[in-house]
N, C-alpha and C. Protein backbone atom coordinates (compact mmCIF):
# COMPACT_ATOMS: atom_id res chain seq x y z
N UNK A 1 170.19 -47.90 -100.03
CA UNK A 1 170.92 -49.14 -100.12
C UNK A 1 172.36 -49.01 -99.65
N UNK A 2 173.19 -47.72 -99.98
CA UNK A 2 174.37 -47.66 -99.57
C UNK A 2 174.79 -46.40 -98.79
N UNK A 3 174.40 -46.80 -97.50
CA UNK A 3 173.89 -45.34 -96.61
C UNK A 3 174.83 -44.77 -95.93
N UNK A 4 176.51 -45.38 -96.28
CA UNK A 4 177.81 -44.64 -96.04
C UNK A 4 178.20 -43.98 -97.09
N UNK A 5 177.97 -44.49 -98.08
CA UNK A 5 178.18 -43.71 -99.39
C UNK A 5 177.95 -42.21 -100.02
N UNK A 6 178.89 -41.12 -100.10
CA UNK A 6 178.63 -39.65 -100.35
C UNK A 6 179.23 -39.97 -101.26
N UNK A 7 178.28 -39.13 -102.29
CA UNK A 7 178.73 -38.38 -103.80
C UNK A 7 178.54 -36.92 -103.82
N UNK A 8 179.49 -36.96 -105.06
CA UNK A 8 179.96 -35.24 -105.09
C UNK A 8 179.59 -35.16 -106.11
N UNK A 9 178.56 -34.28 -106.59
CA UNK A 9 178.45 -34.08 -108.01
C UNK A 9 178.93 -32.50 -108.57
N UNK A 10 179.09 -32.42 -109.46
CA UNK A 10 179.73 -30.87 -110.13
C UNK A 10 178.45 -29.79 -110.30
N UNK A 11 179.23 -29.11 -110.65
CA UNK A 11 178.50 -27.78 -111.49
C UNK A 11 176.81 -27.60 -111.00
N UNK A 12 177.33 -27.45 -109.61
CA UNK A 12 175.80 -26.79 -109.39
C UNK A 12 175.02 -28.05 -109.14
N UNK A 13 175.55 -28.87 -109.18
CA UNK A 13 175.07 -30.57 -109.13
C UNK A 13 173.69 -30.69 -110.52
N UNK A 14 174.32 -29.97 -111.55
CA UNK A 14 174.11 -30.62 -112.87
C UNK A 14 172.39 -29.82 -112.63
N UNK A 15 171.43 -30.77 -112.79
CA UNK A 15 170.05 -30.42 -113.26
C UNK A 15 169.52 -30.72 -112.01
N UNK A 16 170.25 -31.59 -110.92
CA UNK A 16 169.00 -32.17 -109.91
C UNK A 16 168.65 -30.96 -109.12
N UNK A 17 169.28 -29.59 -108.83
CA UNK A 17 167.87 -28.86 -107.89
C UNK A 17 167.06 -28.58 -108.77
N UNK A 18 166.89 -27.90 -109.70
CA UNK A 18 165.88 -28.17 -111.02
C UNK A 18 164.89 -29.17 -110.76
N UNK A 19 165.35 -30.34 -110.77
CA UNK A 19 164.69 -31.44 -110.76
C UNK A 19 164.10 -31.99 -109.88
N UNK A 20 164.24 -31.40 -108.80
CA UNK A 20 164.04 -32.03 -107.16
C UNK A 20 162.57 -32.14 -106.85
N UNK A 21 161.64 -31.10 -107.14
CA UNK A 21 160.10 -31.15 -106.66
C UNK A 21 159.63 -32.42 -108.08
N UNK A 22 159.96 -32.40 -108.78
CA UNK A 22 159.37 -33.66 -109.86
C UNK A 22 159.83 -34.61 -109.44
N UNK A 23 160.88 -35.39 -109.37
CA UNK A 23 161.89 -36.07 -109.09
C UNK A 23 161.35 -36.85 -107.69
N UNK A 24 160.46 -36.00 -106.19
CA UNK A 24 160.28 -36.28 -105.69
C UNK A 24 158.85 -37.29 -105.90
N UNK A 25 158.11 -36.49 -106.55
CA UNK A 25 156.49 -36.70 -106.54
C UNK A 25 157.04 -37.98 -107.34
N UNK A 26 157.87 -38.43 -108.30
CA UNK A 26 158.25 -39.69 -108.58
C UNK A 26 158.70 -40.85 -108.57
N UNK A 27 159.76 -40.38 -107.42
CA UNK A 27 160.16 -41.54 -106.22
C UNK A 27 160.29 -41.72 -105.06
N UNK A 28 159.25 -41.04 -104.23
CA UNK A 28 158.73 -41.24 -102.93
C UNK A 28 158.76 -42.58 -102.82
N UNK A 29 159.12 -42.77 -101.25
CA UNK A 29 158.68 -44.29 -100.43
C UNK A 29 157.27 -44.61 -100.91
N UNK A 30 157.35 -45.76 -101.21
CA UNK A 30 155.68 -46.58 -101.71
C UNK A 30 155.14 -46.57 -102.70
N UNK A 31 155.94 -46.06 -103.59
CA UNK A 31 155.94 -45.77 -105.11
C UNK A 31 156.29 -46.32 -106.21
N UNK A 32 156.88 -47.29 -105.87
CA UNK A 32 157.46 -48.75 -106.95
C UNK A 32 158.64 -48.47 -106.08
N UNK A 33 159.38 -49.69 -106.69
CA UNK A 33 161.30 -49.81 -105.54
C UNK A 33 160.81 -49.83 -104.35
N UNK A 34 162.16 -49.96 -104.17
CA UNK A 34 162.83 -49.85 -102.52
C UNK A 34 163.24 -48.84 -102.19
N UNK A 35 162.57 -47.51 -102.41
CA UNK A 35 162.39 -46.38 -101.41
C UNK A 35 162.69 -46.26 -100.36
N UNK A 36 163.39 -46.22 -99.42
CA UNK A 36 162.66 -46.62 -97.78
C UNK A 36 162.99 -44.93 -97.14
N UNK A 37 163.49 -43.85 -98.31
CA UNK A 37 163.72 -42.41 -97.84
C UNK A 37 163.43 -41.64 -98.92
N UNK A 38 163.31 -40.42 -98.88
CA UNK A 38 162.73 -39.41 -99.71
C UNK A 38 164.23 -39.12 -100.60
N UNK A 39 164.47 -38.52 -101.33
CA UNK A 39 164.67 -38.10 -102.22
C UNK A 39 165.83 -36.65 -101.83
N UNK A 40 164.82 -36.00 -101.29
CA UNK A 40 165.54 -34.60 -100.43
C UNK A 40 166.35 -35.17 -99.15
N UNK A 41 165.88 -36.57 -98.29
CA UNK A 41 166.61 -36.95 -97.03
C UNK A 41 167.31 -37.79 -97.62
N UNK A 42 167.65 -38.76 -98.64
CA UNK A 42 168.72 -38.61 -99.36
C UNK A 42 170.03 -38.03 -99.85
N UNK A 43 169.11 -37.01 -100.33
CA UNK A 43 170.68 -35.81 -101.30
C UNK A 43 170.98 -35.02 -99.83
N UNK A 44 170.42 -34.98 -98.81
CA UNK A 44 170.98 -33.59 -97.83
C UNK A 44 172.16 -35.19 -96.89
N UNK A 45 171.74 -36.48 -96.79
CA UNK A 45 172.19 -37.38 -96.00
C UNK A 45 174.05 -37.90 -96.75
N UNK A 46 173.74 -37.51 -98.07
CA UNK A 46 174.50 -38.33 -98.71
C UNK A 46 175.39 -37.62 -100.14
N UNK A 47 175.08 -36.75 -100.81
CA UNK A 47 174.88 -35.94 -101.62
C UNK A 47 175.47 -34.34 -101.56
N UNK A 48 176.91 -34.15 -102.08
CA UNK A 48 177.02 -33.24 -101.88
C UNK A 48 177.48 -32.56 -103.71
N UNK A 49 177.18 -31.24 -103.76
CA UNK A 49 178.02 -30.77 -105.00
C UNK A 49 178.48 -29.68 -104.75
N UNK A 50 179.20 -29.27 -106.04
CA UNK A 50 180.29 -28.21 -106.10
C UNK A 50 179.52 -26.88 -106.55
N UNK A 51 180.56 -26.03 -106.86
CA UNK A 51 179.80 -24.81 -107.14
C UNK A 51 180.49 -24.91 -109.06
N UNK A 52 181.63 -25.42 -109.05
CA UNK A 52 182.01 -25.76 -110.27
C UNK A 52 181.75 -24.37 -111.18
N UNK A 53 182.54 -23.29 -111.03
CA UNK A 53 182.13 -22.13 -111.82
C UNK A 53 180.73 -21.53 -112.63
N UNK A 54 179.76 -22.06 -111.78
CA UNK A 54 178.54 -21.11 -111.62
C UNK A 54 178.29 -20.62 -110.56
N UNK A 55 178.94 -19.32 -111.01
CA UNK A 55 179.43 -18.48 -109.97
C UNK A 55 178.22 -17.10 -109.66
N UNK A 56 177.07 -17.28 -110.09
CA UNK A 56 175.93 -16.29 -109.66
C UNK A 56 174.78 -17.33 -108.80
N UNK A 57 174.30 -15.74 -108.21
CA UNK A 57 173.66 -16.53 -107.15
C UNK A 57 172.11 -17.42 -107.52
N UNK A 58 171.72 -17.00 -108.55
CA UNK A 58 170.26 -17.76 -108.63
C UNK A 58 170.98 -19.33 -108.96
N UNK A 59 171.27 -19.34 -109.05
CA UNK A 59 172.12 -21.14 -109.29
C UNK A 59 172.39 -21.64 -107.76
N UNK A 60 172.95 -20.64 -106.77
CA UNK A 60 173.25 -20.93 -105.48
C UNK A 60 172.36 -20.81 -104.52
N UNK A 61 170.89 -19.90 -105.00
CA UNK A 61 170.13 -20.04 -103.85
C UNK A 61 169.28 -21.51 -104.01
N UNK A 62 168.92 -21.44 -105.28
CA UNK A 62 167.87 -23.13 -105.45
C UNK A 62 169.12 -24.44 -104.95
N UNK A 63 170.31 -24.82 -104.73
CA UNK A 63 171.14 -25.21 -104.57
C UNK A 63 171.38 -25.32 -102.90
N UNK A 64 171.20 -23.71 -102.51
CA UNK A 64 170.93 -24.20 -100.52
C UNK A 64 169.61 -24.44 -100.70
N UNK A 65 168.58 -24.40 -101.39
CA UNK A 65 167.08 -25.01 -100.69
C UNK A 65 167.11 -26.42 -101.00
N UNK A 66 167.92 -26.84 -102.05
CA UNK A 66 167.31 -28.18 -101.92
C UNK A 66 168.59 -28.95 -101.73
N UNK A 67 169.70 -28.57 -101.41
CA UNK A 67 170.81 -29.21 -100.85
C UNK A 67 170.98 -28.92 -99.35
N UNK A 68 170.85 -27.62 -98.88
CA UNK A 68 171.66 -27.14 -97.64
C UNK A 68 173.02 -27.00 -97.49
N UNK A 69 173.33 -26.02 -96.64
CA UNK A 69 174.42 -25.25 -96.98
C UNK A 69 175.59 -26.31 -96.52
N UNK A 70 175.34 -27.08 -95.79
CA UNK A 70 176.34 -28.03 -95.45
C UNK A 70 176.76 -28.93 -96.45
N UNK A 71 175.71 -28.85 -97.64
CA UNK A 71 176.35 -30.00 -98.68
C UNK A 71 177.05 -29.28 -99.98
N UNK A 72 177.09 -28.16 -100.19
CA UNK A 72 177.87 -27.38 -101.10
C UNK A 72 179.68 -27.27 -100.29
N UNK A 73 179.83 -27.40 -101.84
CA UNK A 73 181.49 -27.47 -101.73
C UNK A 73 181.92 -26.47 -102.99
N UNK A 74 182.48 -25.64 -102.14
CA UNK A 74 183.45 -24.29 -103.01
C UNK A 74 184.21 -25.41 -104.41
N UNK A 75 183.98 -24.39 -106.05
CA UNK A 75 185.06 -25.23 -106.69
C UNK A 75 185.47 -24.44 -108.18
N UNK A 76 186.45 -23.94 -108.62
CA UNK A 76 186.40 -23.06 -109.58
C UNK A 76 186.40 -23.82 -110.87
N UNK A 77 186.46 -24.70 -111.28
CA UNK A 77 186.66 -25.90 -112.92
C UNK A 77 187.17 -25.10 -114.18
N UNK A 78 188.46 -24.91 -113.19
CA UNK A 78 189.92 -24.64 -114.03
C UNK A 78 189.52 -25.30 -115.34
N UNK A 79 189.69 -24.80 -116.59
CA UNK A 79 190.17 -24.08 -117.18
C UNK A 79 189.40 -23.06 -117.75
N UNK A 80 187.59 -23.16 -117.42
CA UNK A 80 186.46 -22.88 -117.90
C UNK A 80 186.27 -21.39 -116.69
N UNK A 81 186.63 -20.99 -115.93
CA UNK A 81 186.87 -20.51 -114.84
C UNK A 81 188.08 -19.94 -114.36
N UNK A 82 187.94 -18.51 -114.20
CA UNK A 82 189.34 -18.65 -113.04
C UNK A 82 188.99 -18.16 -111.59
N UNK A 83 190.36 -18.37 -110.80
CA UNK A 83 190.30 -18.14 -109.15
C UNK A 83 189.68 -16.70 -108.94
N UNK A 84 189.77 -15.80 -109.84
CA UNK A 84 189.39 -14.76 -109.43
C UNK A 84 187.95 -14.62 -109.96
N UNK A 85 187.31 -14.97 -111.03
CA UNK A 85 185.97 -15.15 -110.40
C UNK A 85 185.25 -16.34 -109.26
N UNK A 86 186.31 -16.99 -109.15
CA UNK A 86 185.58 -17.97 -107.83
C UNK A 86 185.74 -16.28 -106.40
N UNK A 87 186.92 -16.19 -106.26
CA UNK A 87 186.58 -15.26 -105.42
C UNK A 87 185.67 -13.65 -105.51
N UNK A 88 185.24 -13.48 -106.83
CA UNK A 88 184.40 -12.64 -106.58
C UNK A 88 182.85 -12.96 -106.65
N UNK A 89 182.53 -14.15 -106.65
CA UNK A 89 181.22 -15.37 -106.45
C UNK A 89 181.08 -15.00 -104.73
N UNK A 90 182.43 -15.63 -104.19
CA UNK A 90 182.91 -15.85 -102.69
C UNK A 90 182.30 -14.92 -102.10
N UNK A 91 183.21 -13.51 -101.92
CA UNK A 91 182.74 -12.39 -101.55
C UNK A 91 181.28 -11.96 -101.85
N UNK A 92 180.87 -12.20 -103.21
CA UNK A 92 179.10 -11.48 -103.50
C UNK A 92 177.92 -12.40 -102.77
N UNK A 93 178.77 -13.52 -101.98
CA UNK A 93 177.57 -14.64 -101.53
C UNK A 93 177.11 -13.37 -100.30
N UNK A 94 175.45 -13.42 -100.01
CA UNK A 94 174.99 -12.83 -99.10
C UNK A 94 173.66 -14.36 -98.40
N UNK A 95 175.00 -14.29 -97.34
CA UNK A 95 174.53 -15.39 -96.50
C UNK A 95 175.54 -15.14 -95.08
N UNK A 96 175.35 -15.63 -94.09
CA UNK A 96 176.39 -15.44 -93.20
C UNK A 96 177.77 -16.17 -93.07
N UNK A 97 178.53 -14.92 -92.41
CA UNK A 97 180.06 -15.35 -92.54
C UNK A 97 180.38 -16.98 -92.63
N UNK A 98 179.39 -17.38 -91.31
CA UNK A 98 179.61 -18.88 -91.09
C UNK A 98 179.53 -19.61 -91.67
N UNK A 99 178.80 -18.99 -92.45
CA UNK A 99 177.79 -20.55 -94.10
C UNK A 99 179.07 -20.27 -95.03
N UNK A 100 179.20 -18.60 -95.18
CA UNK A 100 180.35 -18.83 -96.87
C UNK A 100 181.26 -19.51 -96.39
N UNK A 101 181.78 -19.82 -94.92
CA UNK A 101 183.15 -20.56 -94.64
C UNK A 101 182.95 -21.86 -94.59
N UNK A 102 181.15 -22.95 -94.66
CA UNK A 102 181.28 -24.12 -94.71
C UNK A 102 181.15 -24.23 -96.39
N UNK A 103 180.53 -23.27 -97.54
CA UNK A 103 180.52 -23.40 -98.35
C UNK A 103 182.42 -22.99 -99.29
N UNK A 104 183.24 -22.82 -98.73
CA UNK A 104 184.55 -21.80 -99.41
C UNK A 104 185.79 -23.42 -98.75
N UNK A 105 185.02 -23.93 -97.38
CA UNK A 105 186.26 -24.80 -97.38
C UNK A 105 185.99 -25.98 -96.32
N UNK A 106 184.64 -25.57 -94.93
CA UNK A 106 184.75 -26.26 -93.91
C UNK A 106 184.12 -27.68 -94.00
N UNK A 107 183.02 -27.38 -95.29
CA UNK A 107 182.27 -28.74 -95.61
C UNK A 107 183.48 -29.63 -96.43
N UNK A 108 183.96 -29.09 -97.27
CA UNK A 108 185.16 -30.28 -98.23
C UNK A 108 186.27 -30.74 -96.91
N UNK A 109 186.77 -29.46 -96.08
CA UNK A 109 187.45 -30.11 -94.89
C UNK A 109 187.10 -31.18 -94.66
N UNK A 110 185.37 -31.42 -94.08
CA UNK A 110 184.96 -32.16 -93.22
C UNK A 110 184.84 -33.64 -93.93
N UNK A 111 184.12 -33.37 -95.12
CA UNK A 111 183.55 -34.35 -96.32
C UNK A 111 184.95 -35.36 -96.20
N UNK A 112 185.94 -34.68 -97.02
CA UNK A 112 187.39 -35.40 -97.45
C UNK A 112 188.17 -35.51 -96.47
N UNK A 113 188.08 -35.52 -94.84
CA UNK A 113 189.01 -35.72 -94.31
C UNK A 113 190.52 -34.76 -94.48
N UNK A 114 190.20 -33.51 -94.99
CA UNK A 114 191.27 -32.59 -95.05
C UNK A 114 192.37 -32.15 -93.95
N UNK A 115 191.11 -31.44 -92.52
CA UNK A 115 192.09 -31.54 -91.48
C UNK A 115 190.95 -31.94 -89.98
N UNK A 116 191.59 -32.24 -89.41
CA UNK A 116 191.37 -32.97 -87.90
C UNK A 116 190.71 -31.78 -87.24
């Protein structure tokens, strides 16, 4: 319905990768509503979250499968958190250079209009 519209959700984006294979089989196109997209082409179109100090990786790998790495946004949630475990999250990510740099700053760049 509102297909300019991106949300940012926190902490690992809460329960929805958890939730994503149920979630789907429940509101697929043709299923009651106005569906007219899946669920997953949704959250990857529109849908981005933070890492919000869950800072190990089994939280971050279900998080790139059902987000993609372009929709994670680096985020430490001061006061529950500090910078220095966001950066030792940073460093322990084993993914390539290129991804930890859209996940650490190039996706929120891009998302928020940060820099040109």
């Amino acid at each position: 319905m509102y297909p300019n519209l991106n949300i940012i959700i926190g902490h690992m984006g809460e329960i929805l990768p958890m939730m994503m294979a149920r979630s789907e089989r429940a509101f697929k196109p043709g299923n009651g509503g106005a569906n007219q997209r899946s669920l997953a082409e949704t959250f990857h179109q529109q849908v981005h979250i933070t890492t919000s100090g869950f800072f190990t990786q089994p939280p971050l790998r279900i998080a790139l499968d059902t987000f993609g790495v372009d929709n994670i946004l680096f985020s430490i949630d001061y006061p529950f958190s500090t910078n220095e475990m966001g950066m030792e999250f940073l460093n322990a990510i084993d993914l390539p250079d290129d991804q930890i740099t859209k996940i650490a700053h190039s996706n929120a760049d891009k998302l928020l209009g940060l820099k040109s």
